[in-house]
N, C-alpha and C. Protein backbone atom coordinates (compact mmCIF):
# COMPACT_ATOMS: atom_id res chain seq x y z
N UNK A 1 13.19 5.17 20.53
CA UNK A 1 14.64 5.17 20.58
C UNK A 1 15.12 6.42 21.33
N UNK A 2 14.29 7.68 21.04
CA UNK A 2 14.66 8.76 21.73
C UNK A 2 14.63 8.50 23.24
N UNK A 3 13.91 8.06 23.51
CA UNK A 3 12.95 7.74 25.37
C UNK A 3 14.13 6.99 25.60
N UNK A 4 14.82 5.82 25.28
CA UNK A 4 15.99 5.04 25.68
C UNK A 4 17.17 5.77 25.56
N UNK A 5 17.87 6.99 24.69
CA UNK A 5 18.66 6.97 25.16
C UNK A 5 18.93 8.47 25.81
N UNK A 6 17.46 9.04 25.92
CA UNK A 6 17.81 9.85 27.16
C UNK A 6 18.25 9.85 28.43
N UNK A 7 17.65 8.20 29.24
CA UNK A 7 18.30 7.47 29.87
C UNK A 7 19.55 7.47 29.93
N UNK A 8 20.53 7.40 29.09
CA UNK A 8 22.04 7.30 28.90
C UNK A 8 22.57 5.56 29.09
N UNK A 9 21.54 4.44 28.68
CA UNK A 9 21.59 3.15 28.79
C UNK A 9 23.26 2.65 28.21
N UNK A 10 23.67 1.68 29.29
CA UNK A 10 24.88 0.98 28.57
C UNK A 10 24.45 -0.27 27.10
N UNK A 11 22.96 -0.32 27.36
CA UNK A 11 22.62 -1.27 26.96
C UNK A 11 21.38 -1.33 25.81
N UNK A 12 21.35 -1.44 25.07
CA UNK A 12 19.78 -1.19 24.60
C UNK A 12 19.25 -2.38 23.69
N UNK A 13 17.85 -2.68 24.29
CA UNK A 13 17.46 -3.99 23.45
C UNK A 13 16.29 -3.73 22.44
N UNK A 14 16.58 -3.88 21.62
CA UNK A 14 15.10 -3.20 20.42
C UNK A 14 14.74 -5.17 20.36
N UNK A 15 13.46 -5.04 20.10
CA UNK A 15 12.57 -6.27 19.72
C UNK A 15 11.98 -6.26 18.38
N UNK A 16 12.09 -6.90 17.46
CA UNK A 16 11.60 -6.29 16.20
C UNK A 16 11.53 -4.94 15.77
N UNK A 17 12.93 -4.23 16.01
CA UNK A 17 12.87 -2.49 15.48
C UNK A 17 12.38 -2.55 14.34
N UNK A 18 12.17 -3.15 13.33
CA UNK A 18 11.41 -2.55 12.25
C UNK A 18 10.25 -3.51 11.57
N UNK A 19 9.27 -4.22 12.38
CA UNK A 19 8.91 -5.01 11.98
C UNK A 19 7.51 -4.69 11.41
N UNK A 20 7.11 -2.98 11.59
CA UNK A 20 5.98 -2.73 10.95
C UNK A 20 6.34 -1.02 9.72
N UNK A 21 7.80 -1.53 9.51
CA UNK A 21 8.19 -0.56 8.73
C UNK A 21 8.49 -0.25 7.22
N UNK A 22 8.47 0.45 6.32
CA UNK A 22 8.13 0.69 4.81
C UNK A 22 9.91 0.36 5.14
N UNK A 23 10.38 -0.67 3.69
CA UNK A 23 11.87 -0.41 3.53
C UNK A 23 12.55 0.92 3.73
N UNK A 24 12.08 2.16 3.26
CA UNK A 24 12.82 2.99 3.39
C UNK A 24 13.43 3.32 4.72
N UNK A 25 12.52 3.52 5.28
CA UNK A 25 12.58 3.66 7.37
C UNK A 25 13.34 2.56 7.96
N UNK A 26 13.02 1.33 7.49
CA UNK A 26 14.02 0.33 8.11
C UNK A 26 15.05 0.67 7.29
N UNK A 27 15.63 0.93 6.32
CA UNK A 27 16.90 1.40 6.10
C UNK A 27 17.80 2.56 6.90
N UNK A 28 16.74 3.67 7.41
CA UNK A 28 17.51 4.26 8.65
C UNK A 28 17.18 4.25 9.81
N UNK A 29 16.28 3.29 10.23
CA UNK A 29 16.76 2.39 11.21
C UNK A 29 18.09 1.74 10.94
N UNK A 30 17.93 1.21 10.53
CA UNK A 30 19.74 0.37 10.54
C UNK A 30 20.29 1.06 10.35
N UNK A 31 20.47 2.49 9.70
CA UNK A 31 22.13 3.34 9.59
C UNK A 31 21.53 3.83 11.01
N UNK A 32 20.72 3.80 11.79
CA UNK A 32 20.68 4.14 13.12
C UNK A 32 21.41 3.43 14.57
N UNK A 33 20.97 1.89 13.90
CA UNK A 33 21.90 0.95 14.87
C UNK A 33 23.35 0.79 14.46
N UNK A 34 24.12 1.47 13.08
CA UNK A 34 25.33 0.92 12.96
C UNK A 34 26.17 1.90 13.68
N UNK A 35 25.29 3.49 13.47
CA UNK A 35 26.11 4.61 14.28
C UNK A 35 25.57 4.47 16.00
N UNK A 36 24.54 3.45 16.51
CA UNK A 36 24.58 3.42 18.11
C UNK A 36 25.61 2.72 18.57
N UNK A 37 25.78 1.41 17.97
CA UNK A 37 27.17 0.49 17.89
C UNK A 37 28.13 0.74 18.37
N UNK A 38 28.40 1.77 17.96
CA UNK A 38 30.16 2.61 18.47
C UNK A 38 29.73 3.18 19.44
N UNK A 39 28.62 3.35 20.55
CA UNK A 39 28.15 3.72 21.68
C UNK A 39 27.79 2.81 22.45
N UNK A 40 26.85 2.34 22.26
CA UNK A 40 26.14 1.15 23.32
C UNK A 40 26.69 -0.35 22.55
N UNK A 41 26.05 -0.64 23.72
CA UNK A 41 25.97 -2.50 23.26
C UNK A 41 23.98 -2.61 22.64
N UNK A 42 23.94 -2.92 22.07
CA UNK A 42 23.05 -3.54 22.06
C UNK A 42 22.45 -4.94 21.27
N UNK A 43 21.08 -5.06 22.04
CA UNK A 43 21.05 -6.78 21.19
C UNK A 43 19.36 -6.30 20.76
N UNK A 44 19.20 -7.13 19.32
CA UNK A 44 17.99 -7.08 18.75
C UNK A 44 17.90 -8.35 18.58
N UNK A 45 15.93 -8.51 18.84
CA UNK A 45 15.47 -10.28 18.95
C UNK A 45 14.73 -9.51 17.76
N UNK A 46 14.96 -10.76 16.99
CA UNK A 46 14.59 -10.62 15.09
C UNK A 46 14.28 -11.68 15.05
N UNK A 47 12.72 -11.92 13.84
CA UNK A 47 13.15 -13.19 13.09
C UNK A 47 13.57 -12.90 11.67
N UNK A 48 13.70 -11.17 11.58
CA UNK A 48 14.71 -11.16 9.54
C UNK A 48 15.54 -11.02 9.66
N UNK A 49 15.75 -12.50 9.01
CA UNK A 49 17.80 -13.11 9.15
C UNK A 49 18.32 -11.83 8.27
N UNK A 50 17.68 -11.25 6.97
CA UNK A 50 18.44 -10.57 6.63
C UNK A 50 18.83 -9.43 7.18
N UNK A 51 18.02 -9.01 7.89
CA UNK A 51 18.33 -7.82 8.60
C UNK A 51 19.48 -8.36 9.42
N UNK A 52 19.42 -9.25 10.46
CA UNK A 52 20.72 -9.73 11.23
C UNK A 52 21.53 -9.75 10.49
N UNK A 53 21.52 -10.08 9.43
CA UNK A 53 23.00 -10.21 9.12
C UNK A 53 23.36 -8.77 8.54
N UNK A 54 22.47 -7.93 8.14
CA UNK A 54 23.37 -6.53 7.76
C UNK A 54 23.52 -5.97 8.91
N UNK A 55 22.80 -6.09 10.07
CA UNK A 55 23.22 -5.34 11.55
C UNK A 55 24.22 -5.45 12.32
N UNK A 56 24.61 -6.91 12.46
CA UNK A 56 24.76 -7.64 13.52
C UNK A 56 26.10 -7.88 13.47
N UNK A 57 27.04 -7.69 14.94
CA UNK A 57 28.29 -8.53 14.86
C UNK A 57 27.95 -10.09 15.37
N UNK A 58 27.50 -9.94 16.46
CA UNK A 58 27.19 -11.18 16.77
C UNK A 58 25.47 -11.75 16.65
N UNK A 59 25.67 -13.36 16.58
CA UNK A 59 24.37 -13.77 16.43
C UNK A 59 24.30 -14.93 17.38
N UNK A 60 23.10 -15.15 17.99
CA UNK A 60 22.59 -15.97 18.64
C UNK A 60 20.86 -16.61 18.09
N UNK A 61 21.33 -18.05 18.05
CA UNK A 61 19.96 -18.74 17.34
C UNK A 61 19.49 -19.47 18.81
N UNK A 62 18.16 -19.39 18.89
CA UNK A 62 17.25 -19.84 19.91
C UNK A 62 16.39 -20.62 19.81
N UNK A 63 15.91 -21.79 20.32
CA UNK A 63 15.12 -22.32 19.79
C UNK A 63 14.16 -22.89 21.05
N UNK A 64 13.02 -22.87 21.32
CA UNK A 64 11.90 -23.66 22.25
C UNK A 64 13.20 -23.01 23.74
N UNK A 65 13.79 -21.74 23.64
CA UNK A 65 14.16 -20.98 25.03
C UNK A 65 16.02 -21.45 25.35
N UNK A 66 16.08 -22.32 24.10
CA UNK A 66 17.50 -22.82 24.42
C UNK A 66 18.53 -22.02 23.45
N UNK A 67 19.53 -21.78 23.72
CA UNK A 67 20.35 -21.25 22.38
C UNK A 67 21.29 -22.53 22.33
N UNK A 68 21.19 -22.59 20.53
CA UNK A 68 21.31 -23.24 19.93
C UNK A 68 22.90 -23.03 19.40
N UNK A 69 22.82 -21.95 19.39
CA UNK A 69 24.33 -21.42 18.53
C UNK A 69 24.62 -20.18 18.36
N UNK A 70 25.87 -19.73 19.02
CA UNK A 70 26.23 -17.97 19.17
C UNK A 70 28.00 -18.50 18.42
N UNK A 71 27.73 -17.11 17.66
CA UNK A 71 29.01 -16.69 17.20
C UNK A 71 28.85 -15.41 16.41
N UNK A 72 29.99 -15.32 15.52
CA UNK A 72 30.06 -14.15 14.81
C UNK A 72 29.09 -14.03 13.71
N UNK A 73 28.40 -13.34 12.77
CA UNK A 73 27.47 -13.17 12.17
C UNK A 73 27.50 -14.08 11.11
N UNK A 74 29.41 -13.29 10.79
CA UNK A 74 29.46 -13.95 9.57
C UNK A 74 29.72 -15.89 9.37
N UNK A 75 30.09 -16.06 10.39
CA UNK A 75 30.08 -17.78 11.04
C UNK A 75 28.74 -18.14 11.02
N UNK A 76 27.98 -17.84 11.47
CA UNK A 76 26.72 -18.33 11.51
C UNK A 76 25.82 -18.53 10.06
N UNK A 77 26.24 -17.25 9.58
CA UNK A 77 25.37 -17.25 8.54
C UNK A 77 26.03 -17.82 7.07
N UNK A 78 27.28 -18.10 7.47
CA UNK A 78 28.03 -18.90 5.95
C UNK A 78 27.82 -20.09 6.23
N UNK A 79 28.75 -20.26 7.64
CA UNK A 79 29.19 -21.97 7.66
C UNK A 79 28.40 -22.27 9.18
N UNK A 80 27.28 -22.47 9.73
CA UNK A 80 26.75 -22.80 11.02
C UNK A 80 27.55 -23.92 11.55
N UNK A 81 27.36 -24.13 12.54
CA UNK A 81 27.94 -25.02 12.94
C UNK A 81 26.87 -26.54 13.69
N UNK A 82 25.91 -25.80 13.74
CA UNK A 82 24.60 -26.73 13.78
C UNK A 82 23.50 -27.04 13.06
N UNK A 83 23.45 -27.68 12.71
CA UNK A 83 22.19 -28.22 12.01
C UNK A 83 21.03 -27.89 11.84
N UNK A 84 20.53 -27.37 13.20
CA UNK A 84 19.42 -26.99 13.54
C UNK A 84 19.16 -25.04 13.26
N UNK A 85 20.31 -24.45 13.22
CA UNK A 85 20.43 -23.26 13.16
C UNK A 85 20.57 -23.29 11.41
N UNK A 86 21.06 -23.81 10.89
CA UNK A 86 21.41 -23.80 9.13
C UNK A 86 20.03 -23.98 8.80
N UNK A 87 19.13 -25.39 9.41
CA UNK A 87 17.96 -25.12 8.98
C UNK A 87 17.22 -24.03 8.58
N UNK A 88 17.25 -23.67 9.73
CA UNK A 88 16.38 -22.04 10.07
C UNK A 88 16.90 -21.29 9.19
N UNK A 89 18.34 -20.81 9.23
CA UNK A 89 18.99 -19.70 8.54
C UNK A 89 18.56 -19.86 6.89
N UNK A 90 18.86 -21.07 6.46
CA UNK A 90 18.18 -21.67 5.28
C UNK A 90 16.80 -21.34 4.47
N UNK A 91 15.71 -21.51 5.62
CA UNK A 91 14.30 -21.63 5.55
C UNK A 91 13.84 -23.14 5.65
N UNK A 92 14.47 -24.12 6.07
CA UNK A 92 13.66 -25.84 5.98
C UNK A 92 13.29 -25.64 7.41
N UNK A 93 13.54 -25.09 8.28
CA UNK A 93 12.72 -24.95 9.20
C UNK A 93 12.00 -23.19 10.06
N UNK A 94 11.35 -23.72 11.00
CA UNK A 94 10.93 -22.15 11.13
C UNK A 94 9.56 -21.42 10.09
């Protein structure tokens, strides 16, 4: 994270930021992405919905390279609007 934003990126994409991390560390990881937020844009490819949803304003579901369904976090993750994304968000699929 340091190496990226010495750069001074408009943009920053983490890929599984915490996917080999003890809860505690992924907890500041995330108070890390809520204070980059108000700086950059950035987008994280996750598959822990829960984490998306405490991170995330927006969400995008993907499936076999297609997106399936983008909106606001909290849209997605209450009321989807597709079938195929509720699955997932759910656990019946995925």
């Amino acid at each position: 994270i340091a190496r990226t934003l010495a750069v001074k990126p408009e943009v920053i994409l983490f890929d599984e930021p915490c996917s080999a991390l003890d809860p505690i560390a992924t907890g500041k990881i995330e108070d890390l992405i809520h204070e980059l937020k108000k700086q950059y844009t950035i987008v994280i490819v996750t598959h822990n919905m829960q984490q998306a949803a405490r991170v995330s304003d927006y969400t995008g579901y993907f499936l076999l390279g297609e997106m399936i369904e983008f909106g606001k976090t909290k849209q997605i993750f209450e009321n989807p609007k597709k079938k195929l994304t509720e699955d997932y968000i759910t656990g019946r699929f995925g």
